[in-house]
PDB file of N, CA and C in Angstrom:
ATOM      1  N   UNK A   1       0.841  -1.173   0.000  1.00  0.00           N
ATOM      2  CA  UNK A   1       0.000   0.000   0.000  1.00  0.00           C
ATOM      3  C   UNK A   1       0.888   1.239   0.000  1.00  0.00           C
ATOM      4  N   UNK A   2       0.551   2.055  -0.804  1.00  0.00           N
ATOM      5  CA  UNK A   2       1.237   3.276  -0.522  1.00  0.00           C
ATOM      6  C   UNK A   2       0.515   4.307  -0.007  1.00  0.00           C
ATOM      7  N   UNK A   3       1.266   5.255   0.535  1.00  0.00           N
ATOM      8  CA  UNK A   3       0.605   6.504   1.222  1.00  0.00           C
ATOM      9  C   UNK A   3       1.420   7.825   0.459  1.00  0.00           C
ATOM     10  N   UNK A   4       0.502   8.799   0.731  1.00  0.00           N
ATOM     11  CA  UNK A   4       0.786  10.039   0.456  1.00  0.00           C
ATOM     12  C   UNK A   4       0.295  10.804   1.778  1.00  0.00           C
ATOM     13  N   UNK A   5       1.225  11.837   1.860  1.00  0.00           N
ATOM     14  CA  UNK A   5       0.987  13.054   2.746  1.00  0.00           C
ATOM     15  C   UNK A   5       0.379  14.382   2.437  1.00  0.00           C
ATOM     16  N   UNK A   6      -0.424  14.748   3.082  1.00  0.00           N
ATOM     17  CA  UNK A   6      -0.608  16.546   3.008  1.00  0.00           C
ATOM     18  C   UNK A   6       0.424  17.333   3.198  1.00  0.00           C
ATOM     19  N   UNK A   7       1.000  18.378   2.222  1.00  0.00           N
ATOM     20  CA  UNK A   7       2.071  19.413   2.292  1.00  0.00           C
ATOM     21  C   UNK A   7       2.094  20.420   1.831  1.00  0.00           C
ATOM     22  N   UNK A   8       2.294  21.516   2.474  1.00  0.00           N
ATOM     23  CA  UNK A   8       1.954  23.108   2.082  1.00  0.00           C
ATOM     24  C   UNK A   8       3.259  23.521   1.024  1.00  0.00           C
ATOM     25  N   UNK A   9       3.092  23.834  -0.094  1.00  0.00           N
ATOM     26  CA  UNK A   9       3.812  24.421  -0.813  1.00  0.00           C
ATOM     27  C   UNK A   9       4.728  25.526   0.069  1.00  0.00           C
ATOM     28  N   UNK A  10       5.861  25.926  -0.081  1.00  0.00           N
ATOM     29  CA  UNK A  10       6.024  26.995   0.607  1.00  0.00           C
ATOM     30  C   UNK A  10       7.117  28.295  -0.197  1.00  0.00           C
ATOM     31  N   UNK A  11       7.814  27.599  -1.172  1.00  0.00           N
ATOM     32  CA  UNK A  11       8.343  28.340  -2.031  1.00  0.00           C
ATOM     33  C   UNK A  11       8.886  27.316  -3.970  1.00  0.00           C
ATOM     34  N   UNK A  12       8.657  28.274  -4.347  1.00  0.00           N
ATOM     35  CA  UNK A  12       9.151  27.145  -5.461  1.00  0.00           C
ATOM     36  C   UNK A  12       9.878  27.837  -6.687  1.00  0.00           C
ATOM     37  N   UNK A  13      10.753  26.698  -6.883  1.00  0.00           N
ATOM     38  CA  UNK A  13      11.825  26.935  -8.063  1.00  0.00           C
ATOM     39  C   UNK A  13      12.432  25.843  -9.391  1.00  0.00           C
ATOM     40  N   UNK A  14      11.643  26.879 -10.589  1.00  0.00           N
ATOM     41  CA  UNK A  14      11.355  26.206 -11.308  1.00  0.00           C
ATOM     42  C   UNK A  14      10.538  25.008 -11.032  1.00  0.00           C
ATOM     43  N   UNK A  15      10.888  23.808 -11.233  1.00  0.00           N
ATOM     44  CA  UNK A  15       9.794  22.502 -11.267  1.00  0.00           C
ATOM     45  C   UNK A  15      10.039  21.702  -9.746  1.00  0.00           C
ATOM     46  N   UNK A  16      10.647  22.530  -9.161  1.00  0.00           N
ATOM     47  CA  UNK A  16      10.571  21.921  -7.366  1.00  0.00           C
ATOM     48  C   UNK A  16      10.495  22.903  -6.690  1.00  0.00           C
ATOM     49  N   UNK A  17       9.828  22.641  -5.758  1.00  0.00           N
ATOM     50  CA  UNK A  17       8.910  23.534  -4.585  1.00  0.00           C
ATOM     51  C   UNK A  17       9.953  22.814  -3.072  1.00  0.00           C
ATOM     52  N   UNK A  18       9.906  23.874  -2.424  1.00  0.00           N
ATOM     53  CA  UNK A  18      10.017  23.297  -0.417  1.00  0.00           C
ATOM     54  C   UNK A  18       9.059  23.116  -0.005  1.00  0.00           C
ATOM     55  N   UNK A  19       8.082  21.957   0.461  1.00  0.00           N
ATOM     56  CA  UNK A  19       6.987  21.977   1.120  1.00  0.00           C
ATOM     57  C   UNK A  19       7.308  21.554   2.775  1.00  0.00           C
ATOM     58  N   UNK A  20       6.349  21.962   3.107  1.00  0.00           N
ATOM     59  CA  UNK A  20       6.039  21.563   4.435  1.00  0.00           C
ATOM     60  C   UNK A  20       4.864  20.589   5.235  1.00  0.00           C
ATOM     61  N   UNK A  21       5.585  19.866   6.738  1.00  0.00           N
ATOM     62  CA  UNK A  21       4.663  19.580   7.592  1.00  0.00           C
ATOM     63  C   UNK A  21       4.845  19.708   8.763  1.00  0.00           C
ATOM     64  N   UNK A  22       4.168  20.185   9.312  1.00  0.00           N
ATOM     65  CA  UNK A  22       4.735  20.174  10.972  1.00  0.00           C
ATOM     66  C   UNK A  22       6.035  20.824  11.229  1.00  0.00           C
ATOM     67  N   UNK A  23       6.146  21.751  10.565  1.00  0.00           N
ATOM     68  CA  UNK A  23       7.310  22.356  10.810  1.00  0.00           C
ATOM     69  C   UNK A  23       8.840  22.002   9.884  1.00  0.00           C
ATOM     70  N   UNK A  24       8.647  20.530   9.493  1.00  0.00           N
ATOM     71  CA  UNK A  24       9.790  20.280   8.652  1.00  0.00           C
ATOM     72  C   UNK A  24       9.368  20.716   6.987  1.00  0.00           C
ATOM     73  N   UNK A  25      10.831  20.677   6.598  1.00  0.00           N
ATOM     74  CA  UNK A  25      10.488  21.307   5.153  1.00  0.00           C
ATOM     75  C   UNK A  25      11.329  20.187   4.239  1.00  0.00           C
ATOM     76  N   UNK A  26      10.886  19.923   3.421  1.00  0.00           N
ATOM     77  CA  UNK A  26      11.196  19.037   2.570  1.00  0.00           C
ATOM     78  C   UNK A  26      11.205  19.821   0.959  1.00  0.00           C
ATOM     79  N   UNK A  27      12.089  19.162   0.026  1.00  0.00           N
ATOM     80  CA  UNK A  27      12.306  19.552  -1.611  1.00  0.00           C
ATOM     81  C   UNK A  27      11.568  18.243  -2.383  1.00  0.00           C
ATOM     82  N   UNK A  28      10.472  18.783  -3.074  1.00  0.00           N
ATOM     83  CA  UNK A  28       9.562  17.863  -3.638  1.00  0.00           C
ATOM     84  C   UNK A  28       9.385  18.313  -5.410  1.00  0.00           C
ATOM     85  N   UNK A  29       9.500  17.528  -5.990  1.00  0.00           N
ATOM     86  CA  UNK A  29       8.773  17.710  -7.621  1.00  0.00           C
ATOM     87  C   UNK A  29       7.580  18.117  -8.069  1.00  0.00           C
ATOM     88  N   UNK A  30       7.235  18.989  -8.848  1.00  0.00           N
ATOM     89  CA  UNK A  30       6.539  19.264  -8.621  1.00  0.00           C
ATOM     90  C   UNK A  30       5.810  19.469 -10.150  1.00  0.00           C
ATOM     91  N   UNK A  31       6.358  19.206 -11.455  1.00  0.00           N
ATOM     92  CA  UNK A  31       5.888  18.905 -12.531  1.00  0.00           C
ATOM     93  C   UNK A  31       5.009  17.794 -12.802  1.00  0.00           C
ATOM     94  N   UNK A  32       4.343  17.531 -11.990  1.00  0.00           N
ATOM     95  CA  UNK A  32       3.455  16.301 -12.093  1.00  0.00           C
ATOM     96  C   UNK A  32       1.601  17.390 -12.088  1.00  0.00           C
ATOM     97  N   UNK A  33       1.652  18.203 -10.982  1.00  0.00           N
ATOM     98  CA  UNK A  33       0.368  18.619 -10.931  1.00  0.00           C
ATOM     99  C   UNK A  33       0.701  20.149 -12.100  1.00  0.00           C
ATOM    100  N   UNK A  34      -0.553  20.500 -12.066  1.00  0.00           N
ATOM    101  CA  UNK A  34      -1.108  21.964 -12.778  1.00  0.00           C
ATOM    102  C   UNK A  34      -0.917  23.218 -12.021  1.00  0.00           C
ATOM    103  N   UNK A  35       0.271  23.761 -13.022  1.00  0.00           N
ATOM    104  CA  UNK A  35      -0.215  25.495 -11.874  1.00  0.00           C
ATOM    105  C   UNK A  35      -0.168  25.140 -10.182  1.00  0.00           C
ATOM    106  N   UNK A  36       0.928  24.789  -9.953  1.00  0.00           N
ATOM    107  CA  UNK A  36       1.352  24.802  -8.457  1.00  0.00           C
ATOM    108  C   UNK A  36       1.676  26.035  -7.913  1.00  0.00           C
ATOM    109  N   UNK A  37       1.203  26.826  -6.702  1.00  0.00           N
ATOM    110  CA  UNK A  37       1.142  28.083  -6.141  1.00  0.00           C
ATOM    111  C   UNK A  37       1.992  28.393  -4.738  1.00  0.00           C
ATOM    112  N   UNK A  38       2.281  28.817  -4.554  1.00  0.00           N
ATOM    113  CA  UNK A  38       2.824  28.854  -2.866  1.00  0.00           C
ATOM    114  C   UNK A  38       1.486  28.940  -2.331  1.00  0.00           C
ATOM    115  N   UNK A  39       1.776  28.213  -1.337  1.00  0.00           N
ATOM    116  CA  UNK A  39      -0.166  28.029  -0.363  1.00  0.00           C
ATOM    117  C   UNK A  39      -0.313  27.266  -0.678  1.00  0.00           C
ATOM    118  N   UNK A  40      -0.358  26.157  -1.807  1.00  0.00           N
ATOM    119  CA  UNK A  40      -1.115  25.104  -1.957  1.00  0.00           C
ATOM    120  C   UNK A  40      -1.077  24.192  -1.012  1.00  0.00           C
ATOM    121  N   UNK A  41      -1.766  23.317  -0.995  1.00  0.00           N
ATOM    122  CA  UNK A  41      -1.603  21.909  -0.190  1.00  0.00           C
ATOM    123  C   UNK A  41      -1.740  20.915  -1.087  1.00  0.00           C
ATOM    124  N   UNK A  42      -0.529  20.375  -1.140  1.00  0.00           N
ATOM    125  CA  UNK A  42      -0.831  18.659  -2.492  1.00  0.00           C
ATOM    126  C   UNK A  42      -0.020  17.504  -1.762  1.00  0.00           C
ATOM    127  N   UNK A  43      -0.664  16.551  -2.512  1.00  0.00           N
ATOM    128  CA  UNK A  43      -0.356  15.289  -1.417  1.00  0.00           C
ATOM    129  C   UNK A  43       1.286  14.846  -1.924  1.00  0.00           C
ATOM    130  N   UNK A  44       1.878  14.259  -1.166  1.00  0.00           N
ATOM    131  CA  UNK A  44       3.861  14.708  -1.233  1.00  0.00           C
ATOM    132  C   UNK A  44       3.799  12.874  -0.797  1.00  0.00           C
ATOM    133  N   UNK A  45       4.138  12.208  -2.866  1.00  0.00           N
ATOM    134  CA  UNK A  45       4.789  10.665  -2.716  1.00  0.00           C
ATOM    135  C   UNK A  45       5.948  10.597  -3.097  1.00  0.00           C
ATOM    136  N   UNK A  46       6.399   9.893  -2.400  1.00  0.00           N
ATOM    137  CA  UNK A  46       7.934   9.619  -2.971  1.00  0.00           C
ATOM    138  C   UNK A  46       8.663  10.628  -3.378  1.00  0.00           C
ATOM    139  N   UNK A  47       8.563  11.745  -3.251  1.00  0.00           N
ATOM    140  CA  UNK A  47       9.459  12.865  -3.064  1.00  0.00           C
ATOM    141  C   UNK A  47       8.880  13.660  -4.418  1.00  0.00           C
ATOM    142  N   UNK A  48       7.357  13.460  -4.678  1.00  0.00           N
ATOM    143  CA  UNK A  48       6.908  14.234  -5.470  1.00  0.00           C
ATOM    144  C   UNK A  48       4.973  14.489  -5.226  1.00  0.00           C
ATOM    145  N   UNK A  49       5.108  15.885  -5.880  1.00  0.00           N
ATOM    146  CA  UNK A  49       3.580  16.231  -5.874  1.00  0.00           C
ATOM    147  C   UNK A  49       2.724  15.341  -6.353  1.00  0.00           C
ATOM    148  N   UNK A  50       1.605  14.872  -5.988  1.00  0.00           N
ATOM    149  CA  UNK A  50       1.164  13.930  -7.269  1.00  0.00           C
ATOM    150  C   UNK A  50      -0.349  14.505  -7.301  1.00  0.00           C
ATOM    151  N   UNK A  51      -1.017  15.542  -6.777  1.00  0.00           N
ATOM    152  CA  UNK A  51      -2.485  16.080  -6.653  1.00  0.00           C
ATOM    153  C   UNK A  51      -2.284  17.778  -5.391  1.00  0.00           C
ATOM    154  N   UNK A  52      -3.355  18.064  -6.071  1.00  0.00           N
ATOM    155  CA  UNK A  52      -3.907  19.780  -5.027  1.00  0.00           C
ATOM    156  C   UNK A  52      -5.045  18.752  -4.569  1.00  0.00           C
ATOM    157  N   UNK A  53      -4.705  19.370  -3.150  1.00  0.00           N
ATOM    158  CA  UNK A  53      -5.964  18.916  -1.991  1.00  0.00           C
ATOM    159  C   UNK A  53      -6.142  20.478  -1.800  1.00  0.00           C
ATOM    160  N   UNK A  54      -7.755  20.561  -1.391  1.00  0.00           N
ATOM    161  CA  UNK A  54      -8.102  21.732  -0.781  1.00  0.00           C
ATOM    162  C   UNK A  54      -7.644  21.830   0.994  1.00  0.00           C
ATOM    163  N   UNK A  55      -7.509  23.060   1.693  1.00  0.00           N
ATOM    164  CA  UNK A  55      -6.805  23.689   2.896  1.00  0.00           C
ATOM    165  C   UNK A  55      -7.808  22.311   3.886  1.00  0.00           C
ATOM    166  N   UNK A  56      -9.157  22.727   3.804  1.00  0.00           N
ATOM    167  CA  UNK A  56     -10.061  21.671   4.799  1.00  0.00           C
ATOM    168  C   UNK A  56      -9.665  20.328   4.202  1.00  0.00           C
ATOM    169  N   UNK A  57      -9.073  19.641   3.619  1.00  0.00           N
ATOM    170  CA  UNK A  57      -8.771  17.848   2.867  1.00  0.00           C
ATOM    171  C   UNK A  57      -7.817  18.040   3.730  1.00  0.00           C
ATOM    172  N   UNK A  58      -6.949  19.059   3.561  1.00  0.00           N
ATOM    173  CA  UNK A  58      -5.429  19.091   4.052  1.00  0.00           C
ATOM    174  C   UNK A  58      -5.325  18.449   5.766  1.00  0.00           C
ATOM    175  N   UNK A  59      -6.431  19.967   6.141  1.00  0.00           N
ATOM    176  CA  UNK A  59      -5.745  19.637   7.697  1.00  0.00           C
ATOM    177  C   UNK A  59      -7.226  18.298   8.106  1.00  0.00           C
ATOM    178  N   UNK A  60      -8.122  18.142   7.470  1.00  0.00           N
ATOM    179  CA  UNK A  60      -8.630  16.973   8.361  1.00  0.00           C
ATOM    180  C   UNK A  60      -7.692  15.636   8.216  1.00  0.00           C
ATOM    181  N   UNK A  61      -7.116  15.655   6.684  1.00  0.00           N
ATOM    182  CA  UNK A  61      -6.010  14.299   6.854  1.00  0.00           C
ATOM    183  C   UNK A  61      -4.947  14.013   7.682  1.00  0.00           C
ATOM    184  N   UNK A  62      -4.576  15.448   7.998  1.00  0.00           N
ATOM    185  CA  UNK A  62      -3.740  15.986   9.066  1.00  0.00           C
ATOM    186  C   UNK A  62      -3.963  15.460  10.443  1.00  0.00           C
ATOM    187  N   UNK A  63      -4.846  15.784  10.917  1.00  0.00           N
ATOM    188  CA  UNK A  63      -5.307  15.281  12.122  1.00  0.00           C
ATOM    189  C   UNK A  63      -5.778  13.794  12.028  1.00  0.00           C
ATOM    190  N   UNK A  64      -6.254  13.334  11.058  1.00  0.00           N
ATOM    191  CA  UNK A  64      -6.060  12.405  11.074  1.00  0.00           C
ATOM    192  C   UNK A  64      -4.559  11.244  11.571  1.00  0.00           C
ATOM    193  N   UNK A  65      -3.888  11.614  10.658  1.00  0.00           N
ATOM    194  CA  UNK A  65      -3.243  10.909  11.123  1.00  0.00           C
ATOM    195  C   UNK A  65      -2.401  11.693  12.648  1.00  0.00           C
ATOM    196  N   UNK A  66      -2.864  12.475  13.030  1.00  0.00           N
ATOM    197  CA  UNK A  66      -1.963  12.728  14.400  1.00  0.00           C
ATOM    198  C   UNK A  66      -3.079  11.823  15.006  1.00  0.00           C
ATOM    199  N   UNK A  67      -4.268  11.688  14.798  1.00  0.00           N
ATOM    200  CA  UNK A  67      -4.743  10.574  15.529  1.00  0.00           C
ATOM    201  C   UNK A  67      -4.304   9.055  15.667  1.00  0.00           C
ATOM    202  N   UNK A  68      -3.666   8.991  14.336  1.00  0.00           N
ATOM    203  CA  UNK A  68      -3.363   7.328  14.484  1.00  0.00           C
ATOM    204  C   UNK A  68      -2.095   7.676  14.697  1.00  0.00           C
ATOM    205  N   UNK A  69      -1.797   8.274  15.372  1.00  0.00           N
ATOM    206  CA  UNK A  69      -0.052   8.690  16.057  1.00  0.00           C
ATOM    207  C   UNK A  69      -0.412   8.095  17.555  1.00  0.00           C
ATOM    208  N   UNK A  70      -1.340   8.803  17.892  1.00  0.00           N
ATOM    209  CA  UNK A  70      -1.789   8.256  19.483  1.00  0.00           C
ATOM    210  C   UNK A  70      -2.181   7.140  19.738  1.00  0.00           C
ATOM    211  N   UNK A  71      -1.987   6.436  20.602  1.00  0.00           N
ATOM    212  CA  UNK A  71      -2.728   5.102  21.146  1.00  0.00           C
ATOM    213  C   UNK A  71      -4.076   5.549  21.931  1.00  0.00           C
ATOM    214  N   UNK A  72      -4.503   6.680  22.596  1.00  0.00           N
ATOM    215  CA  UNK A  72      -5.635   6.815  22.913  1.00  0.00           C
ATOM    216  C   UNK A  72      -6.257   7.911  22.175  1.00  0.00           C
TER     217      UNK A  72
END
């Protein structure tokens, strides 16, 4: 199974962007989606964009998984 993450665009150059989560910042690809923006939120596989999630997709997946971080 693979997973993807929610990640805020935060600056970008040429066809790679720095995104973010939780404070860390990561260098992701970003020629895969359309018209990528600073602000966006797109889901971050394998060290690339692969979709735009809207801000509310973003942070409920978000919390999501800080939920399955916790045992209670």
């Amino acid at each position: 199974m693979c997973l993807s993450i929610p990640v805020r665009i935060e600056s970008i150059e040429g066809s790679e962007a720095v995104v973010s989560i939780n404070g860390a910042a990561y260098k992701a690809g970003i020629h895969l989606i359309d018209n990528p923006q600073v602000g966006d939120y797109v889901l971050l596989h394998a060290g690339f964009a692969i979709q735009k999630i809207s801000d509310h997709e973003a942070r409920e997946t978000l919390e999501l998984i800080k939920q399955m971080k916790s045992p209670f």
